[in-house]
Protein backbone atom coordinates (compact mmCIF):
# COMPACT_ATOMS: atom_id res chain seq x y z
CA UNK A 1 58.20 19.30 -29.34
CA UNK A 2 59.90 19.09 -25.92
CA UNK A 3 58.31 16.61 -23.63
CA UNK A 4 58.00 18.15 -20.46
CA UNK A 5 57.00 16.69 -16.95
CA UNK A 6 57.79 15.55 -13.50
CA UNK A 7 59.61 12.88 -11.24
CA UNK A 8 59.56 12.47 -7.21
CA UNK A 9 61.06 10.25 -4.48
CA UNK A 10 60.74 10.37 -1.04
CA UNK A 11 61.06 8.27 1.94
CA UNK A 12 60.93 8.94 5.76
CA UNK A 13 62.57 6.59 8.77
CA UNK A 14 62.33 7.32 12.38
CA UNK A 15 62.05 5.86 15.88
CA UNK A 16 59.14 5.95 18.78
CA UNK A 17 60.62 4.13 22.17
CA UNK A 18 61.36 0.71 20.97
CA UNK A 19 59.61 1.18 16.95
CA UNK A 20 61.37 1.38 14.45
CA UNK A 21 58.96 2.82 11.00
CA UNK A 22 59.24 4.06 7.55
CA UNK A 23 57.62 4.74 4.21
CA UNK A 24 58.46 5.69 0.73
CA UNK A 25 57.05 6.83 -2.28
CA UNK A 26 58.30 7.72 -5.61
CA UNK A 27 56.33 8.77 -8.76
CA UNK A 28 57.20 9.55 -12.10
CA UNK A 29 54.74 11.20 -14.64
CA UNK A 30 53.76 9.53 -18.02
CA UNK A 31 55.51 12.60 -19.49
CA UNK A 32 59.42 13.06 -17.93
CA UNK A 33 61.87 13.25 -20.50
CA UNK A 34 65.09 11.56 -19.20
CA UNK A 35 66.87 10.95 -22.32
CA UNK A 36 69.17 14.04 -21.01
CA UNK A 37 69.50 12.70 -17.41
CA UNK A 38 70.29 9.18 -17.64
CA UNK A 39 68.41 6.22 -16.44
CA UNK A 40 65.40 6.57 -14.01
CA UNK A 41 62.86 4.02 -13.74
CA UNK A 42 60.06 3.89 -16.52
CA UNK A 43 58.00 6.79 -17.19
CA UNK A 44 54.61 6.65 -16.14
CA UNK A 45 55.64 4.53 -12.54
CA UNK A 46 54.14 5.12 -9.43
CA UNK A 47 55.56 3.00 -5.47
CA UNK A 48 54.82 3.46 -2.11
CA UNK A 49 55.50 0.81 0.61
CA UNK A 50 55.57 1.38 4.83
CA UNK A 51 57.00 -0.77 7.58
CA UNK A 52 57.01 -0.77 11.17
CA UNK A 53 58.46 -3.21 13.64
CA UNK A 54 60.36 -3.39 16.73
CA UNK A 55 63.81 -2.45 16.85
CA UNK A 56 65.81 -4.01 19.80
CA UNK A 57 69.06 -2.53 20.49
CA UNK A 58 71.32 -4.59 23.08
CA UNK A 59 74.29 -3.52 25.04
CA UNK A 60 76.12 -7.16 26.22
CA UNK A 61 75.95 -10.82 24.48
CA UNK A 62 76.48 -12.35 20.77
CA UNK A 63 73.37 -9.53 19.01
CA UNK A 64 74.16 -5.94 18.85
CA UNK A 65 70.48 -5.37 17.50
CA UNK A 66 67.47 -7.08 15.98
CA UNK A 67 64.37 -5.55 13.83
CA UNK A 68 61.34 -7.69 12.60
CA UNK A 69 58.19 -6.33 11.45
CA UNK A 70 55.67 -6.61 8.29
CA UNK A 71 55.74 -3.81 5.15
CA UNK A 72 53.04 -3.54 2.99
CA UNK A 73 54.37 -2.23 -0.62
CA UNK A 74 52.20 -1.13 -3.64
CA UNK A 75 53.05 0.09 -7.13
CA UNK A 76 51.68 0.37 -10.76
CA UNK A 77 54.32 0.53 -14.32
CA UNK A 78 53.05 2.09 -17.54
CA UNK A 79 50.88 -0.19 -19.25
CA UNK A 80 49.68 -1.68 -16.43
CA UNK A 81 45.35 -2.24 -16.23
CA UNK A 82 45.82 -2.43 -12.70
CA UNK A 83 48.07 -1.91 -9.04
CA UNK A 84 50.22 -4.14 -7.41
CA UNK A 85 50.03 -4.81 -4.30
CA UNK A 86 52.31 -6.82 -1.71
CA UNK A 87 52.46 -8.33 1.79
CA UNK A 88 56.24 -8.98 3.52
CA UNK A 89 57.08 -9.78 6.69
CA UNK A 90 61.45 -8.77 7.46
CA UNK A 91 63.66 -10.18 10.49
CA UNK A 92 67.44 -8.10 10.30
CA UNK A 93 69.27 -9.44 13.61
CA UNK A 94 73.26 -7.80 13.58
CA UNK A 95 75.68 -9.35 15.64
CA UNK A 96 78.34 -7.94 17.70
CA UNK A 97 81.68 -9.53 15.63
CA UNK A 98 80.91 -7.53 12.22
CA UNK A 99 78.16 -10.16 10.73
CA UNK A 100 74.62 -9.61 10.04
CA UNK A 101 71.69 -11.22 7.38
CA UNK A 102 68.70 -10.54 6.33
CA UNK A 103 65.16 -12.07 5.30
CA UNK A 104 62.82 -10.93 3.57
CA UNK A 105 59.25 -13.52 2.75
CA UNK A 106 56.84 -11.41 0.27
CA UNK A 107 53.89 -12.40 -1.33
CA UNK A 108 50.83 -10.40 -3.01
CA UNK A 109 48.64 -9.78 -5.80
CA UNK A 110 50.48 -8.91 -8.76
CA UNK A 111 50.02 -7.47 -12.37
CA UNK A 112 51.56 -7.33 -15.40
CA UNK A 113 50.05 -5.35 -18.42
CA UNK A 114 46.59 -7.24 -18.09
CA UNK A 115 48.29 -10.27 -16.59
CA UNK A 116 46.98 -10.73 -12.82
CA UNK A 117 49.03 -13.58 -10.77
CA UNK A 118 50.09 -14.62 -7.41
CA UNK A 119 53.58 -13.32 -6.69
CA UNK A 120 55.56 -15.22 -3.89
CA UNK A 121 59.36 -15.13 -3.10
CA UNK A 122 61.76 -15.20 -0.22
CA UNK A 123 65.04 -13.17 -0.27
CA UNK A 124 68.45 -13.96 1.77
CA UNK A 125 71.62 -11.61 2.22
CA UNK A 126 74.16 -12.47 4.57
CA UNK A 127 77.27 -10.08 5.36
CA UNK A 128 80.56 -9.68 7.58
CA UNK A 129 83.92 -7.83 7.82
CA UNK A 130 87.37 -7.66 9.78
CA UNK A 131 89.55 -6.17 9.62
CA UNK A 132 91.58 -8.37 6.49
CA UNK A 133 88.40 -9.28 4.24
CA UNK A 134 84.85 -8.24 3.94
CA UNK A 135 82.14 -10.31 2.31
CA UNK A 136 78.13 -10.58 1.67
CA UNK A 137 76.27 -12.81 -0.50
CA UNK A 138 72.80 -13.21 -1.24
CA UNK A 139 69.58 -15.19 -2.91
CA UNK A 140 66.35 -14.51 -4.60
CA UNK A 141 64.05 -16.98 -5.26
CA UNK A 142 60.21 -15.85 -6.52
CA UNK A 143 57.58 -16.61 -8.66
CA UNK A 144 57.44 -13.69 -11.08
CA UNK A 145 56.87 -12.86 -14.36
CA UNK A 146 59.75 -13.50 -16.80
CA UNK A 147 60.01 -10.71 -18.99
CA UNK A 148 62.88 -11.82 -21.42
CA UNK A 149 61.26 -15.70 -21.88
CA UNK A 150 57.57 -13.88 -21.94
CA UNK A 151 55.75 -15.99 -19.23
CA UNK A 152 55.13 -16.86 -15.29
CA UNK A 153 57.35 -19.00 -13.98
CA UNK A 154 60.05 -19.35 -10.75
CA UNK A 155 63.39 -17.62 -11.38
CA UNK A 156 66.38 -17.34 -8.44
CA UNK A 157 69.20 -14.72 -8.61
CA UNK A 158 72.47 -15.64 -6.11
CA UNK A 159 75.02 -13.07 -5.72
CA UNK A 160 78.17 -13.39 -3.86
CA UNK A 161 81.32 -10.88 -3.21
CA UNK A 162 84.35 -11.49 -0.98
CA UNK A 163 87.53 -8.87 -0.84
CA UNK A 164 90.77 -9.92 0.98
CA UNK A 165 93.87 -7.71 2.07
CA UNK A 166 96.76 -9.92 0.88
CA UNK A 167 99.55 -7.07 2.25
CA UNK A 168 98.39 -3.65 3.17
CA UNK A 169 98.06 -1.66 -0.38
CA UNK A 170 96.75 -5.21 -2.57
CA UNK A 171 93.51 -6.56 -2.02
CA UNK A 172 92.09 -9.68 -3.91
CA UNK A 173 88.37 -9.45 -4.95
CA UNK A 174 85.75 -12.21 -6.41
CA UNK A 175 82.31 -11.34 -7.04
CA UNK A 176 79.76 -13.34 -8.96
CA UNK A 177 75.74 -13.66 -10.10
CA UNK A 178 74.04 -16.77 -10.75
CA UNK A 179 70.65 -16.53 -12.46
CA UNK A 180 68.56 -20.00 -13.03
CA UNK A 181 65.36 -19.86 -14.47
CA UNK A 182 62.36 -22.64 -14.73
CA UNK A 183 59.90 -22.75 -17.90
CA UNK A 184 56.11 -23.18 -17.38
CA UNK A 185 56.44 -26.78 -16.43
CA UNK A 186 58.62 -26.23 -13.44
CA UNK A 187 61.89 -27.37 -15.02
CA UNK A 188 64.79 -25.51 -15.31
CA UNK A 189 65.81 -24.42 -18.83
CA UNK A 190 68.81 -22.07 -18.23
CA UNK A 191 71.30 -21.26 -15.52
CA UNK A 192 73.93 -18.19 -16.32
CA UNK A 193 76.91 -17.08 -14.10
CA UNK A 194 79.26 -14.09 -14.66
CA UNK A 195 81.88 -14.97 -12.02
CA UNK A 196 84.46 -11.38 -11.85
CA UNK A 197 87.89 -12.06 -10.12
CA UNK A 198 89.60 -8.36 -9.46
CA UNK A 199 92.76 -7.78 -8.48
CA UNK A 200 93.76 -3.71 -6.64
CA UNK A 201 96.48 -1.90 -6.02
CA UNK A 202 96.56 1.13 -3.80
CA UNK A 203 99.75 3.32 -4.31
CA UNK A 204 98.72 5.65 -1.42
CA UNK A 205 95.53 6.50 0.74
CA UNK A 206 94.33 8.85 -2.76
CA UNK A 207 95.94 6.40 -5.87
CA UNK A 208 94.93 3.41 -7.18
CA UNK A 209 94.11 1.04 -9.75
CA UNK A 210 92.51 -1.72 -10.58
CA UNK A 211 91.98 -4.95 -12.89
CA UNK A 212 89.38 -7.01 -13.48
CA UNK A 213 88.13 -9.77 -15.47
CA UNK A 214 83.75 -10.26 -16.52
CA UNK A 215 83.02 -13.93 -17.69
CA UNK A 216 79.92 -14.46 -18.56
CA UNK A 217 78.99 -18.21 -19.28
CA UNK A 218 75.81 -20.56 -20.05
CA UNK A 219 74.12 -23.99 -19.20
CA UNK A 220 73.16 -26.64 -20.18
CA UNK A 221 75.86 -25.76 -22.84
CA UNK A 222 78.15 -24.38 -20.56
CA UNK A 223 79.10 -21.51 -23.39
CA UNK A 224 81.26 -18.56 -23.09
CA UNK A 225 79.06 -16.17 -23.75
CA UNK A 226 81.03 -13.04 -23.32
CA UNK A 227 84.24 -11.83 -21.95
CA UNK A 228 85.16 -8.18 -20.59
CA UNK A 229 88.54 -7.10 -19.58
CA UNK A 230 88.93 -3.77 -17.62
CA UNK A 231 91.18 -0.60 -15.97
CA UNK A 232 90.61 1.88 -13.78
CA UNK A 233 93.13 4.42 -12.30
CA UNK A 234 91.46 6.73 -9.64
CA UNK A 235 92.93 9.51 -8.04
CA UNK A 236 91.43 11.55 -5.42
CA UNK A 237 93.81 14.67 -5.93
CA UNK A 238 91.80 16.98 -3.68
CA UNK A 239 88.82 16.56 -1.02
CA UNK A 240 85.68 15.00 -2.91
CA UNK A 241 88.06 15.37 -6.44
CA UNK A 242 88.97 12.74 -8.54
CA UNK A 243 90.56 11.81 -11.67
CA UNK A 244 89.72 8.42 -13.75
CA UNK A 245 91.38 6.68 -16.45
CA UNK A 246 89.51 3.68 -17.83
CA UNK A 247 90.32 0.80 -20.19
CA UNK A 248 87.57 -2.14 -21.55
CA UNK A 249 88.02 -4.91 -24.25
CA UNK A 250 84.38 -6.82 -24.45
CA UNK A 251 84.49 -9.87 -26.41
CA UNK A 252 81.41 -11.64 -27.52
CA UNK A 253 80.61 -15.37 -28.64
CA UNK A 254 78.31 -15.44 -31.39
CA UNK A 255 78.33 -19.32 -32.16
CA UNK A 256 82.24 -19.45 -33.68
CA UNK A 257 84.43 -17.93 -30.83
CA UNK A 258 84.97 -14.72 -28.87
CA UNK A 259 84.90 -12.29 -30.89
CA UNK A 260 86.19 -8.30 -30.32
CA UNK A 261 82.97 -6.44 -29.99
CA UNK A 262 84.25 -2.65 -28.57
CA UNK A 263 87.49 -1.89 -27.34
CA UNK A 264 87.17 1.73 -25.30
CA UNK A 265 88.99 4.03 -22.95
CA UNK A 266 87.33 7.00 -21.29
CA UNK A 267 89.18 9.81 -18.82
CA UNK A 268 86.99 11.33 -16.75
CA UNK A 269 87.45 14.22 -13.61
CA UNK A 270 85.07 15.06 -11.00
CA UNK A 271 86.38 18.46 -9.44
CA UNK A 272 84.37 20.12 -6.47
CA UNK A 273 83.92 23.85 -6.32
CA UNK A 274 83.91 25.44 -3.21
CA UNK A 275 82.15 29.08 -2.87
C-alpha cells in the first residue's frame, strides 16, 4: 500500500526600527514517504524556534553591524516520550574588512527516546574574504547524546576551509573536520579527522574542473581509515544550465590495507526550460 502524508517548513525574518526577529517551524507527519524524494529529516519530526534581538547597523569605524539577542528553540523526533526544549543566547558582530564570527551558548532540557538530560554546548564560526582567498572555520562543543557509542557524554566537531587564488583561473583549497569524543568518564576515547586538499582549474568564467583528495584517519591508532579520490568537470553551457562529469575511487581499510571498495563515474545535465 502507498504510504501517503505530509511535510512543511517555514520560517519568517523581518525588522521593527532597530529589532531584528524571526521564527521557524517545520513538521513532518509520521506518514511521508520520501524514499522517492531523497533525504528529509525523520518522519514523524516536529521544530519551531524564535529569536529577537537588536540589530545595529553602523555607517563609519572597524563594525559594519552587530546582532545579539536570545532564541528559544523546541522540537520532538519519532520515538521520542517527550519535547525538547532549548534556551540560547547569539552575538553576530561583522566587520567592515570582509571578517565576521559568530557565537552561539545553548542549553535546555533535552530528550532522547525516554532518556531526559541536561543539554549544554557553545558553538564558534569565524569567517573572512579578499579578494585572493576566502576562509571560515568553526567549533562545536556540547554535551549530547552520542548516538553511534549509545550514551551521554561531551563530543566537539571543528571544521575548517580556506581557498586561495594562486593565478587567476587556479585556486588551491583545504578543508577539514575534526570530531573528538569523551566516554562516560570524561575521557576521550576517539578523535577522527578527514583533512580534503582540492586543487581547481577554471578554463573560462562557464568551464571547470576539479580534483580532490578525502582522507579519513583515526586516533589513538592514528589509522587510515578510508581514502576517496575525485573529478568533477562542470560546465555552465547556458544561463542556470549545466553539464557534469564525475569520477570517484573510495578505498577502505578493513584491518590489512586500503582496499578498492567502489570505483564510479556519473554524467549528469541540469537544463532550464524557459516558457
Amino acid at each position: 500500500t502507498r504510504k501517503k502524508g505530509w511535510a512543511i517548513s517555514s520560517s519568517v525574518k523581518g525588522y521593527t526600527h532597530k529589532l531584528l526577529y524571526g521564527g521557524k517551524i517545520e513538521a513532518i507527519s509520521d506518514s511521508f514517504d520520501v524514499n522517492e524524494i531523497g533525504y528529509v529529516p525523520w518522519s514523524g519530526s516536529k521544530k519551531g524556534a524564535v529569536f529577537l534581538g537588536p540589530n545595529l547597523q553602523f555607517s563609519h569605524g572597524f563594525l559594519k553591524s552587530l546582532y545579539m539577542g536570545p532564541a528559544i528553540i523546541i522540537f520532538r523526533k519519532p520515538l521520542d516520550l517527550s519535547w525538547s526544549k532549548g534556551a540560547a543566547i547569539e552575538f553576530n558582530p561583522i566587520f567592515r574588512n570582509n571578517w565576521g564570527f559568530y557565537i552561539d551558548f545553548c542549553v535546555g532540557d533535552y530528550c532522547y527516546v525516554d532518556l531526559n538530560y541536561f543539554y549544554h554546548g557553545i558553538e564558534i564560526s569565524i569567517w573572512g574574504s579578499s579578494s585572493k582567498y576566502s576562509t571560515y572555520c568553526g567549533n562545536s562543543f556540547n554535551y549530547s547524546y552520542n548516538y553511534y557509542r549509545d550514551f551521554l557524554a561531551y563530543q566537539n566537531s571543528s571544521w575548517f576551509w580556506f581557498k586561495y587564488s594562486i593565478i587567476p583561473r587556479m585556486t588551491i583549497a583545504l578543508s577539514g573536520n575534526i570530531w573528538v569524543e569523551w566516554n562516560t568518564a570524561n575521557a576521550v576515547i576517539a578523535t577522527t579527522t578527514m583533512p580534503t586538499p582540492r586543487l581547481e582549474f577554471h578554463i573560462t568564467k562557464d568551464i571547470s574542473f576539479g580534483i580532490f583528495n578525502e582522507f579519513i584517519f583515526a586516533t589513538p591508532e592514528t589509522d587510515l581509515i578510508s581514502n576517496r579520490l575525485g573529478f568533477l568537470f562542470s560546465w555552465n553551457f547556458l544561463p542556470k544550465s549545466w553539464l557534469y562529469i564525475a569520477f570517484n575511487d573510495y578505498q577502505k581499510n578493513s584491518g590489512t590495507g586500503l582496499k578498492l571498495q567502489e570505483r564510479t563515474g556519473a554524467i549528469k545535465a541540469k537544463y532550464l526550460i524557459y516558457f
